[in-house]
N, C-alpha and C. Protein backbone atom coordinates (compact mmCIF):
# COMPACT_ATOMS: atom_id res chain seq x y z
N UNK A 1 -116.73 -172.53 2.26
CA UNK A 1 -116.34 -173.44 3.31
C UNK A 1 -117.40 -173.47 4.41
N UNK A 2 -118.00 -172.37 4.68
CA UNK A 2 -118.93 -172.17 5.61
C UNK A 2 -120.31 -173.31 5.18
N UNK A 3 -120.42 -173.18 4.53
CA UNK A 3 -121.91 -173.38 3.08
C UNK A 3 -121.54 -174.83 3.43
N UNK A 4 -120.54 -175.52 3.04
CA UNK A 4 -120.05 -176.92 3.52
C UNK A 4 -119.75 -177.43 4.90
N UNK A 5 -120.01 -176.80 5.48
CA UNK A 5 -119.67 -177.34 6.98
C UNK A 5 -121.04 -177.06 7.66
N UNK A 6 -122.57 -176.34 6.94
CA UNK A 6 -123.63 -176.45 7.24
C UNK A 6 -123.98 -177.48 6.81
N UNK A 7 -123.78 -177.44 5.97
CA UNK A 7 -124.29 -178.90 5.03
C UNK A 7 -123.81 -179.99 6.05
N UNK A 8 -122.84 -180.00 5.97
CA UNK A 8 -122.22 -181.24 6.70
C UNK A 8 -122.99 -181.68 8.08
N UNK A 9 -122.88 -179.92 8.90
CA UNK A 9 -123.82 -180.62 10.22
C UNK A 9 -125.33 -180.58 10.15
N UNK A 10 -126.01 -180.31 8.95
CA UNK A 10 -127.54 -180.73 8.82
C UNK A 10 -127.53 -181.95 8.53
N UNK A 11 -126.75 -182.47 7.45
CA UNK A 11 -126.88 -183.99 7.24
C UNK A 11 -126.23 -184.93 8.58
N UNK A 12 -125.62 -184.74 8.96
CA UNK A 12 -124.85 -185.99 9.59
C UNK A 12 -124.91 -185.90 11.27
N UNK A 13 -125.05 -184.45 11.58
CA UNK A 13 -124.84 -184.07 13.25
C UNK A 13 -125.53 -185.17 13.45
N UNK A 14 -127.56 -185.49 13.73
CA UNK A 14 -127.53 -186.34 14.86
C UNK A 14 -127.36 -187.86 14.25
N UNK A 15 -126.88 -188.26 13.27
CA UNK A 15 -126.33 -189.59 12.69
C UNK A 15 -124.98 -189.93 13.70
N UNK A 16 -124.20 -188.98 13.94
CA UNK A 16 -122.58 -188.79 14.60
C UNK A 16 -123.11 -188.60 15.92
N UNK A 17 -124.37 -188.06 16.41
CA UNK A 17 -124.42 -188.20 17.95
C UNK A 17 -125.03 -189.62 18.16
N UNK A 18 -126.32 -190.03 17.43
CA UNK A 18 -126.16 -191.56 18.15
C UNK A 18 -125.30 -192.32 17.89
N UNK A 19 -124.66 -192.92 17.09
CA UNK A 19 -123.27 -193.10 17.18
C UNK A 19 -122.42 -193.10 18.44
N UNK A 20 -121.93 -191.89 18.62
CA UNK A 20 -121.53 -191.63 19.66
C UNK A 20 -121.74 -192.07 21.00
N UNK A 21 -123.17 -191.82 21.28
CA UNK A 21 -124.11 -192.14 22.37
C UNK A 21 -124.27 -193.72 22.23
N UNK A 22 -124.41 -194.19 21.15
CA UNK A 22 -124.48 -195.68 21.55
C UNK A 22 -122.92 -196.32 21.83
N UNK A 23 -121.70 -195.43 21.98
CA UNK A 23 -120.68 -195.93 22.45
C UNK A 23 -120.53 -195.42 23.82
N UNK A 24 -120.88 -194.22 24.09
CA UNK A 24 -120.46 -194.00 25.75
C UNK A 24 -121.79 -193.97 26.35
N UNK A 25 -122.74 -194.09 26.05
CA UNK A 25 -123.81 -193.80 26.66
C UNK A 25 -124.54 -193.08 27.62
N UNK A 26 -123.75 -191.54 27.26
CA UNK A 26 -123.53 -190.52 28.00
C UNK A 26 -123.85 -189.35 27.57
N UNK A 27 -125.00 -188.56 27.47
CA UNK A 27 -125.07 -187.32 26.79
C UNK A 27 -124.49 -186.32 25.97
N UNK A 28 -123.77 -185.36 27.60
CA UNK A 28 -123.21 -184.50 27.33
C UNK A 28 -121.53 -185.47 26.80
N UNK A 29 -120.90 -186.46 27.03
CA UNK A 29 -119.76 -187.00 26.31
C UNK A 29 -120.31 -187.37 25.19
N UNK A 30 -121.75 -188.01 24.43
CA UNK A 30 -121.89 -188.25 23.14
C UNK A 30 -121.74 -186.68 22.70
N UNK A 31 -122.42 -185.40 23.15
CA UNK A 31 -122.62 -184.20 22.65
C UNK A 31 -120.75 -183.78 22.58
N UNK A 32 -119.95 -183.81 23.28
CA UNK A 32 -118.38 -183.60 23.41
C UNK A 32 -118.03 -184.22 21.88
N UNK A 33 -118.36 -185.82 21.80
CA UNK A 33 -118.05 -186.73 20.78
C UNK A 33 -117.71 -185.80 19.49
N UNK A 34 -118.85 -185.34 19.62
CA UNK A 34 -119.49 -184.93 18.22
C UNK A 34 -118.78 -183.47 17.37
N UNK A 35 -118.79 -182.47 19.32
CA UNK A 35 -118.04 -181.42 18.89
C UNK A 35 -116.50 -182.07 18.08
N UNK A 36 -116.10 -182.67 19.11
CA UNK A 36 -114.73 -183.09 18.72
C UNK A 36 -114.07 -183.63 17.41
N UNK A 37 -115.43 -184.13 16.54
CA UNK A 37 -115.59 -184.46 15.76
C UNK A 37 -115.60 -183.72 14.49
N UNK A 38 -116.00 -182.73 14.79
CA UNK A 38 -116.68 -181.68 13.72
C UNK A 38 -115.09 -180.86 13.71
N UNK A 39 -114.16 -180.74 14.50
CA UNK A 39 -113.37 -179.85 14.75
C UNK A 39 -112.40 -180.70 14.12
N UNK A 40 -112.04 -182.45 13.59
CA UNK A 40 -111.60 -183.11 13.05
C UNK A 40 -111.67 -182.76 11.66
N UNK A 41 -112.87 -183.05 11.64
CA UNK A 41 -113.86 -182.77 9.97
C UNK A 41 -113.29 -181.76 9.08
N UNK A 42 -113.60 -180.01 10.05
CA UNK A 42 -113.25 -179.24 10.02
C UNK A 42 -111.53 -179.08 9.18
N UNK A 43 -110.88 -179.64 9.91
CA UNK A 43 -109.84 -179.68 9.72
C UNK A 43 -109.32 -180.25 7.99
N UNK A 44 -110.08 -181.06 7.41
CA UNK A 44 -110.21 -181.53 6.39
C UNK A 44 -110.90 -181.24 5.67
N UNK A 45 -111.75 -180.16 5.57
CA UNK A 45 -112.83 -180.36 4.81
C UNK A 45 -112.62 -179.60 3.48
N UNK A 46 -111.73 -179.21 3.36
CA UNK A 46 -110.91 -178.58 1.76
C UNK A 46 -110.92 -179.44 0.73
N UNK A 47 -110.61 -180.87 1.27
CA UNK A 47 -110.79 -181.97 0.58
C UNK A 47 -112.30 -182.63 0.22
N UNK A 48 -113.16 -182.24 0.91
CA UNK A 48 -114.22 -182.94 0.63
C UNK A 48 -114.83 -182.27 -0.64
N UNK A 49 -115.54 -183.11 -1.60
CA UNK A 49 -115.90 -182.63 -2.94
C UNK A 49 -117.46 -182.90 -3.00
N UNK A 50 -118.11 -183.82 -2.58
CA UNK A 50 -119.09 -183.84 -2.29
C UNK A 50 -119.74 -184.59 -0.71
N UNK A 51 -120.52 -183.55 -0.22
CA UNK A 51 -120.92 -183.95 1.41
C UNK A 51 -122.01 -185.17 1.15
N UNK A 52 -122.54 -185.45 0.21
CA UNK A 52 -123.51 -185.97 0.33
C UNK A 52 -123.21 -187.46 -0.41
N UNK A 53 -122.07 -188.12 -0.57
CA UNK A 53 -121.78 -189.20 -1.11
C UNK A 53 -120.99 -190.35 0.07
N UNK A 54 -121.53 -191.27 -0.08
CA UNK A 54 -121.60 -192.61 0.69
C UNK A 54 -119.93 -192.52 1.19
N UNK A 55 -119.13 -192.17 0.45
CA UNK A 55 -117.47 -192.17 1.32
C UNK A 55 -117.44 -190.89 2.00
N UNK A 56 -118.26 -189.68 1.93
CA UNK A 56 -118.00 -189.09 2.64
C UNK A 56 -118.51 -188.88 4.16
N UNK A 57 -120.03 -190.20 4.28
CA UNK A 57 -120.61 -190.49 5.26
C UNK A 57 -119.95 -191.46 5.82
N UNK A 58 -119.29 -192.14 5.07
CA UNK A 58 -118.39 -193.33 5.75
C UNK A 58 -117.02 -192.53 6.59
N UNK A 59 -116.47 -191.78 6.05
CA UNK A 59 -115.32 -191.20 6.62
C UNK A 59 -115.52 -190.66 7.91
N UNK A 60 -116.79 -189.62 7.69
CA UNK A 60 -117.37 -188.84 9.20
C UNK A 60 -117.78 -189.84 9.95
N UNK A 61 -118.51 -191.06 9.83
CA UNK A 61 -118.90 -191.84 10.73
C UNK A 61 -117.87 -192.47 11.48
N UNK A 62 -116.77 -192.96 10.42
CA UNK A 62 -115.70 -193.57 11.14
C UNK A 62 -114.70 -192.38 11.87
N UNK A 63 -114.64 -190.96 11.84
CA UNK A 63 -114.04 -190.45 12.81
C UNK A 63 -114.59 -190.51 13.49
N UNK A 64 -116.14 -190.46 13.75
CA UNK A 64 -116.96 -190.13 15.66
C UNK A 64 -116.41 -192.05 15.77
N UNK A 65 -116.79 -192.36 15.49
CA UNK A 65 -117.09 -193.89 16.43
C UNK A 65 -115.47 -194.31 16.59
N UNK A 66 -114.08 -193.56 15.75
CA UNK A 66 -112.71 -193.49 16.28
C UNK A 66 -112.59 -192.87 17.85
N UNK A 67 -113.49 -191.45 17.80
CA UNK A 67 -113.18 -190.59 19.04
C UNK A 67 -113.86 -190.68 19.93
N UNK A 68 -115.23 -191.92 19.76
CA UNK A 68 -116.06 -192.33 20.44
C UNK A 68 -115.15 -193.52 21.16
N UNK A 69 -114.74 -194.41 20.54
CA UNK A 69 -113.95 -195.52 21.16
C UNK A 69 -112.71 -194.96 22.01
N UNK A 70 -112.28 -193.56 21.56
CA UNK A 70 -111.29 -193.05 22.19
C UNK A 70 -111.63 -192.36 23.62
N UNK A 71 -112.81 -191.93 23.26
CA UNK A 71 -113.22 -191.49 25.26
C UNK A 71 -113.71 -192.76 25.98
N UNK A 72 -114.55 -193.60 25.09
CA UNK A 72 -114.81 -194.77 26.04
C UNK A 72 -113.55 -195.62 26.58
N UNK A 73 -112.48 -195.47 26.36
CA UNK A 73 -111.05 -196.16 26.54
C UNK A 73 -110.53 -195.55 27.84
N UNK A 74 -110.76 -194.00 27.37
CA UNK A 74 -109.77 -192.94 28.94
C UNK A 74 -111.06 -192.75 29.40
N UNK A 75 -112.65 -193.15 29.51
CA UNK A 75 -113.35 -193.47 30.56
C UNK A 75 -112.90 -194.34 31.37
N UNK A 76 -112.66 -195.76 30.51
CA UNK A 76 -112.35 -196.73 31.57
C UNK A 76 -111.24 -196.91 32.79
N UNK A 77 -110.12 -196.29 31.81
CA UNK A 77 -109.33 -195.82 32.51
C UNK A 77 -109.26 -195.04 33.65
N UNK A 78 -110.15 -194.59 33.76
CA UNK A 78 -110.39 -193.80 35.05
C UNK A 78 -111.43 -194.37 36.19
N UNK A 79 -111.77 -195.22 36.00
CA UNK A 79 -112.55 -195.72 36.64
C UNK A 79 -112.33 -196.04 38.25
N UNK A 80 -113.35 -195.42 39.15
CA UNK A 80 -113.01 -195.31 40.86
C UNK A 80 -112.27 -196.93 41.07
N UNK A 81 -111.42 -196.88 41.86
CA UNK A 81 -111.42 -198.01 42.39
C UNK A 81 -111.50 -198.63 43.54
N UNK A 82 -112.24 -198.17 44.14
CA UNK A 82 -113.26 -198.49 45.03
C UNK A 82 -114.71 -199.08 44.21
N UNK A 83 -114.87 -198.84 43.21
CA UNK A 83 -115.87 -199.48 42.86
C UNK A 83 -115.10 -200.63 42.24
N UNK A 84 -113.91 -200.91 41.72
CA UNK A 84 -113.80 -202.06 40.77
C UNK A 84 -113.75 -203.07 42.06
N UNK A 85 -113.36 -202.60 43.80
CA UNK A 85 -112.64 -203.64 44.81
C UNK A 85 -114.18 -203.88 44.98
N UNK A 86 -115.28 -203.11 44.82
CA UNK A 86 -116.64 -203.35 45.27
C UNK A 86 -117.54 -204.44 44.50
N UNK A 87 -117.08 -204.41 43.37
CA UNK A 87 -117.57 -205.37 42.42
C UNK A 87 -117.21 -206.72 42.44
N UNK A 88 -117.89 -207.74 42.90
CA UNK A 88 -117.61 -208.77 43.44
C UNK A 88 -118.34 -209.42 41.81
N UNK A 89 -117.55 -210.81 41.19
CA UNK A 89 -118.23 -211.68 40.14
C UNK A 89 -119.53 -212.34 40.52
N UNK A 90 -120.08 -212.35 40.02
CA UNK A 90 -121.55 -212.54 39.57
C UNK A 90 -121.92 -214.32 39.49
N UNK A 91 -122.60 -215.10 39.95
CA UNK A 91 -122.54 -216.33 39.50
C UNK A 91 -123.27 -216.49 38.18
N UNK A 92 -122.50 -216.86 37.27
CA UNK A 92 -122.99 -217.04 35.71
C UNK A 92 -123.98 -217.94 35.65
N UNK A 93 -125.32 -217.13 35.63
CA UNK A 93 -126.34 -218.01 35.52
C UNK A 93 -126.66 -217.54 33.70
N UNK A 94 -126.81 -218.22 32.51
CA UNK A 94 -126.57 -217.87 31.33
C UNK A 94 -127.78 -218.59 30.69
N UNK A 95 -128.48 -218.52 30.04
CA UNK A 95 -129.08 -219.26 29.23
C UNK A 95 -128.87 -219.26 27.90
N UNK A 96 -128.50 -218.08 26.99
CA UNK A 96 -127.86 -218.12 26.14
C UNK A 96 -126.72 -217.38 25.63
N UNK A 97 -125.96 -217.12 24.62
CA UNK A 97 -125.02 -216.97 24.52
C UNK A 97 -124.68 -215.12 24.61
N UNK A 98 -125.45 -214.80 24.17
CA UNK A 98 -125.67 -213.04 24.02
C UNK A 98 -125.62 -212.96 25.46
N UNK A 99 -126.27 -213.17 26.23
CA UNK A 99 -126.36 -212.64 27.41
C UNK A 99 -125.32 -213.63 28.10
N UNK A 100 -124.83 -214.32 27.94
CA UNK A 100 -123.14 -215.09 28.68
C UNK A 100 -121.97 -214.45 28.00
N UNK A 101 -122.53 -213.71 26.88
CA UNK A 101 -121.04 -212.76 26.15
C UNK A 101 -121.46 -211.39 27.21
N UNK A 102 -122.65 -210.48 27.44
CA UNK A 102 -122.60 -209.44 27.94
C UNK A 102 -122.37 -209.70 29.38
N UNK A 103 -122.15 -210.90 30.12
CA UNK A 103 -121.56 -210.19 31.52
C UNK A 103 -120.26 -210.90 31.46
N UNK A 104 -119.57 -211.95 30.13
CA UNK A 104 -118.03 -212.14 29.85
C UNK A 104 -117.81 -211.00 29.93
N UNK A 105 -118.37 -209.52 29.19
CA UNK A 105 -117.31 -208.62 29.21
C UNK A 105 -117.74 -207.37 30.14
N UNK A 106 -118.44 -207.63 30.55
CA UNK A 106 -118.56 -206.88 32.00
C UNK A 106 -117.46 -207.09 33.33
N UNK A 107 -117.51 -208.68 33.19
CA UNK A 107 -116.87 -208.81 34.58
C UNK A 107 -115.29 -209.20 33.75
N UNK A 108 -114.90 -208.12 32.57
CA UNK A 108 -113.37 -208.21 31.55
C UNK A 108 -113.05 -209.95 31.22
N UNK A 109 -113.84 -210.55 31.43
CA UNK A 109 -112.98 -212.24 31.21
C UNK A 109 -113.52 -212.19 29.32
N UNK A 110 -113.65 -211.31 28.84
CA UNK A 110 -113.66 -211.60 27.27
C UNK A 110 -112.47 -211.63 26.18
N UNK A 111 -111.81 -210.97 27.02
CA UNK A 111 -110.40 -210.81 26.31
C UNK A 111 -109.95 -212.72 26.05
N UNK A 112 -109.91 -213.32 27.01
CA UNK A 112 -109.95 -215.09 26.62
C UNK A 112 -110.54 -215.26 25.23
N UNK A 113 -111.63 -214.71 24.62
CA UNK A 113 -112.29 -215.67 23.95
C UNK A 113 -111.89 -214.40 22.41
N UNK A 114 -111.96 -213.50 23.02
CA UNK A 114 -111.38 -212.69 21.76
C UNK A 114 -109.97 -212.85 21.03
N UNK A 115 -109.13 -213.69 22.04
CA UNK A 115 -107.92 -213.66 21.24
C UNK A 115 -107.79 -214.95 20.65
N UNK A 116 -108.69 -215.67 20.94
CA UNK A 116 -109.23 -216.98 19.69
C UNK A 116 -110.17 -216.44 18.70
N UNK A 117 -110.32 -215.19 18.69
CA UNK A 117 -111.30 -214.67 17.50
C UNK A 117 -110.51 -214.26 16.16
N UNK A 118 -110.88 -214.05 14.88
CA UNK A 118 -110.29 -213.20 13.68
C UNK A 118 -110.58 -211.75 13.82
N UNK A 119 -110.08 -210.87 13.46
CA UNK A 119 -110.10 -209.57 13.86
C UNK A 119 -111.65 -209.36 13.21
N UNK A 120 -112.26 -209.75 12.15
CA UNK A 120 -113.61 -209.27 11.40
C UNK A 120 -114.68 -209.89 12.87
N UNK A 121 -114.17 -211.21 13.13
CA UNK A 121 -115.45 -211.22 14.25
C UNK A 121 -114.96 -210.31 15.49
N UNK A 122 -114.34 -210.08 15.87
CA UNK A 122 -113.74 -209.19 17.08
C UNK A 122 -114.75 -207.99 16.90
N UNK A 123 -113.92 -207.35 15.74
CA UNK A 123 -114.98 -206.26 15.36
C UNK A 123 -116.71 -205.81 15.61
N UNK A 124 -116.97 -207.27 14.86
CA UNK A 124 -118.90 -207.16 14.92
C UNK A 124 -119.07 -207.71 16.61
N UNK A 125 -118.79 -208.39 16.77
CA UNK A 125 -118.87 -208.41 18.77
C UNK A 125 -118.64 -207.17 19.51
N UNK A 126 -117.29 -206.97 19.28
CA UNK A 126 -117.64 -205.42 20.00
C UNK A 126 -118.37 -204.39 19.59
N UNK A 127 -118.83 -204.22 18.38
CA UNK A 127 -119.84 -202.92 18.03
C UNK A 127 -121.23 -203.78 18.56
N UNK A 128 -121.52 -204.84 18.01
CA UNK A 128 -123.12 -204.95 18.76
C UNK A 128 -123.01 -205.74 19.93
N UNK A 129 -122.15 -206.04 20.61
CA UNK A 129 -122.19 -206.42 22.03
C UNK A 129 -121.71 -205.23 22.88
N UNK A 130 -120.98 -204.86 23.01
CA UNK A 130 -119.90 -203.79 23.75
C UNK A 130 -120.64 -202.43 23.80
N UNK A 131 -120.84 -201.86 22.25
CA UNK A 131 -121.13 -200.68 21.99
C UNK A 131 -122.73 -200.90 21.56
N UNK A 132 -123.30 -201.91 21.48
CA UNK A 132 -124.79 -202.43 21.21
C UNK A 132 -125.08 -201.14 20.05
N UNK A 133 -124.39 -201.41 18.64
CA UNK A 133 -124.92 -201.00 17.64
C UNK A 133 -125.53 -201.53 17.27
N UNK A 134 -127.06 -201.24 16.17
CA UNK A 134 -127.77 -202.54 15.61
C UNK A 134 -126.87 -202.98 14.77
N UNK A 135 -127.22 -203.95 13.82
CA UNK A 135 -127.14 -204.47 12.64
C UNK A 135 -126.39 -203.29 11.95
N UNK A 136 -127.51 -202.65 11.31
CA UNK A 136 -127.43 -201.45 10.52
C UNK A 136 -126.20 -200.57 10.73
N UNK A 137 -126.48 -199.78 11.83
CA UNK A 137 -125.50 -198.83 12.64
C UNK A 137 -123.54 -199.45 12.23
N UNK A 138 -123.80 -201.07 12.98
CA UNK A 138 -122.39 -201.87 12.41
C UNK A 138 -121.95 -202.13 10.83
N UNK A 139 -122.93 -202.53 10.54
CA UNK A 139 -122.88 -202.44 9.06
C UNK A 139 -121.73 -200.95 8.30
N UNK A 140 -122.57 -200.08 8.46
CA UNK A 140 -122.56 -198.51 8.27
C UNK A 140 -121.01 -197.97 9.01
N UNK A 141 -120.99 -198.69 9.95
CA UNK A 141 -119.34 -198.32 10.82
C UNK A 141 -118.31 -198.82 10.05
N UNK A 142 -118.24 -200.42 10.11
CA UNK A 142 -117.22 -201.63 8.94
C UNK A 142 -117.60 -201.59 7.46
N UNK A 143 -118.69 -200.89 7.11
CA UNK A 143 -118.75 -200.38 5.49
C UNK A 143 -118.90 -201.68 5.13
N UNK A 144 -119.58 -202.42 5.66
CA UNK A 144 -119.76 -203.91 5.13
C UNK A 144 -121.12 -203.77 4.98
N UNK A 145 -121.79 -205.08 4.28
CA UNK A 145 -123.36 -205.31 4.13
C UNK A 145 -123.67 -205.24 5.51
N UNK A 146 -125.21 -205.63 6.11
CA UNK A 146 -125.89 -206.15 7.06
C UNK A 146 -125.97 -207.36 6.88
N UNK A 147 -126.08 -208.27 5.82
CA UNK A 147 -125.78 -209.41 5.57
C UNK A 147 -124.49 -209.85 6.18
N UNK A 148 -123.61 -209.37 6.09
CA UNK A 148 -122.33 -210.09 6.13
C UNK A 148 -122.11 -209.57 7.65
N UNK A 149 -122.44 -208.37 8.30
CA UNK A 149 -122.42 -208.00 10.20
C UNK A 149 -123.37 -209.90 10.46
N UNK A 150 -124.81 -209.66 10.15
CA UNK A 150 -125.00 -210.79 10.29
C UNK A 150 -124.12 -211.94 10.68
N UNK A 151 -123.98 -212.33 9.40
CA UNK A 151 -122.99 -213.68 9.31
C UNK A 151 -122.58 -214.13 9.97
N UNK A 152 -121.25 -212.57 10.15
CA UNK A 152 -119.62 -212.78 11.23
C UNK A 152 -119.94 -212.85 12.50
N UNK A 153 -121.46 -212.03 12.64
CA UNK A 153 -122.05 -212.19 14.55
C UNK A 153 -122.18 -213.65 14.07
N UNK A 154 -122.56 -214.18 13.73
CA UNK A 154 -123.65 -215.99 13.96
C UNK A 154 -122.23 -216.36 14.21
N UNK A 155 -121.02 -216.33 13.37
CA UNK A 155 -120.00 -217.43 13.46
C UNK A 155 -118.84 -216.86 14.67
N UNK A 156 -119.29 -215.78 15.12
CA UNK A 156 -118.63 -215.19 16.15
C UNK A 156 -118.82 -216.05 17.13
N UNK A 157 -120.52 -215.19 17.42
CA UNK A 157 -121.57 -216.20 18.52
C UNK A 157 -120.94 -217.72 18.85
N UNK A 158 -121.05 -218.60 17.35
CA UNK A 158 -120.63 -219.89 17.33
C UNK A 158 -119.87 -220.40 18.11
N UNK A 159 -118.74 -219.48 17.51
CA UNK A 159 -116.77 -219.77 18.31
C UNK A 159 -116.75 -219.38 19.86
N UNK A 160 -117.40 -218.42 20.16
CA UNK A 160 -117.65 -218.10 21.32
C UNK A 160 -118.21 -218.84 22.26
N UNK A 161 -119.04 -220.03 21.43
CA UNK A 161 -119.78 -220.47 22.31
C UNK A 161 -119.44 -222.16 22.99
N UNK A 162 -118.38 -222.07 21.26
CA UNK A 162 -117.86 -223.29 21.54
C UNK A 162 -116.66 -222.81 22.72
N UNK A 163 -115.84 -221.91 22.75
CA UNK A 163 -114.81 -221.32 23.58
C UNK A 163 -115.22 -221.35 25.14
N UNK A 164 -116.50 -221.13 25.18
CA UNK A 164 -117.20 -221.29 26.37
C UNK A 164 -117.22 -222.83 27.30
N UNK A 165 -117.33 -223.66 26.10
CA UNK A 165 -117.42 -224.84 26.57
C UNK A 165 -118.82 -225.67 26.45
N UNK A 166 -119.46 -225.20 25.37
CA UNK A 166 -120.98 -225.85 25.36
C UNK A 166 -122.01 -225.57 24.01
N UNK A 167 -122.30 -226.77 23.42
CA UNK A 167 -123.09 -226.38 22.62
C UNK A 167 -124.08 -226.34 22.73
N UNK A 168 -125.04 -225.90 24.05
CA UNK A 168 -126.29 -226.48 24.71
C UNK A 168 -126.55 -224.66 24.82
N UNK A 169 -125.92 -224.17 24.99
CA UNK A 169 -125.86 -222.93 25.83
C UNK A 169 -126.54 -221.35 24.50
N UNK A 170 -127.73 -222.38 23.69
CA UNK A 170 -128.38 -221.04 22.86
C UNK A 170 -129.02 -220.40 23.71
């Protein structure tokens, strides 16, 4: 068991910390992520038969970026509020759509356009907008191609942009 849980954190530790880090964007909380993670793992790992096969990288990835989404949630939650009364909206100066989706969900008005979304585009928006995974990274999270993260961003983008109110606005 020991022998397997080295294995486990030579292959995957810093795969599960950026990960992590590209969801809170926080060191020592990506480094927390990870412990927290391993102590999940841990917990299961009787079951694992081989460390080095594509479902078993899929499983570990999808617990950090579960417990990653789970501190970035009771981050927000905590958030001073004195800074949220300090934060005054921004005049949306946009030129295209990526950057008119990243301060939609800065200044929270994304929830509008997400609940005209399908849950598959929801998904690839928030990992590479929100959590700015690449391609790859999203791919590797939803166990889908990069082709198809692709795609669902373009027709995300699309709906989004029509939701916005403009087809001018690449």
């Amino acid at each position: 068991m020991a022998e397997t849980l080295e294995k486990l954190y030579a292959l995957y530790e810093q795969k599960m910390y950026r990960l992590a880090y590209t969801i809170v964007h926080n060191v020592e909380q990506a480094e927390d992520i990870v412990q927290e993670s391993f102590i999940k793992i841990f917990s299961h790992i009787d079951k694992l038969k081989n460390v080095e096969n594509i479902q078993t990288k899929r499983w570990i990835m999808n617990v950090v970026k579960n417990e990653a989404i789970d501190h970035y949630r009771r981050n927000r939650r905590h958030l001073n509020l004195n800074d949220a009364v300090k934060a005054e909206p921004k005049e949306m100066k946009n030129d295209n759509v990526d950057d008119r989706l990243k301060q939609m969900i800065r200044e929270d008005y994304i929830q509008m356009i997400f609940d005209k979304l399908s849950t598959n585009e929801k998904k690839v928006l928030r990992y590479r907008l929100v959590y700015q995974l690449s391609t790859a990274e999203t791919a590797e999270v939803l166990a889908i191609s990069e082709e198809a993260v692709r795609q669902r961003f373009s027709r995300a983008k699309q709906k989004a942009k029509e939701i916005m109110g403009g087809k001018n606005n690449d």
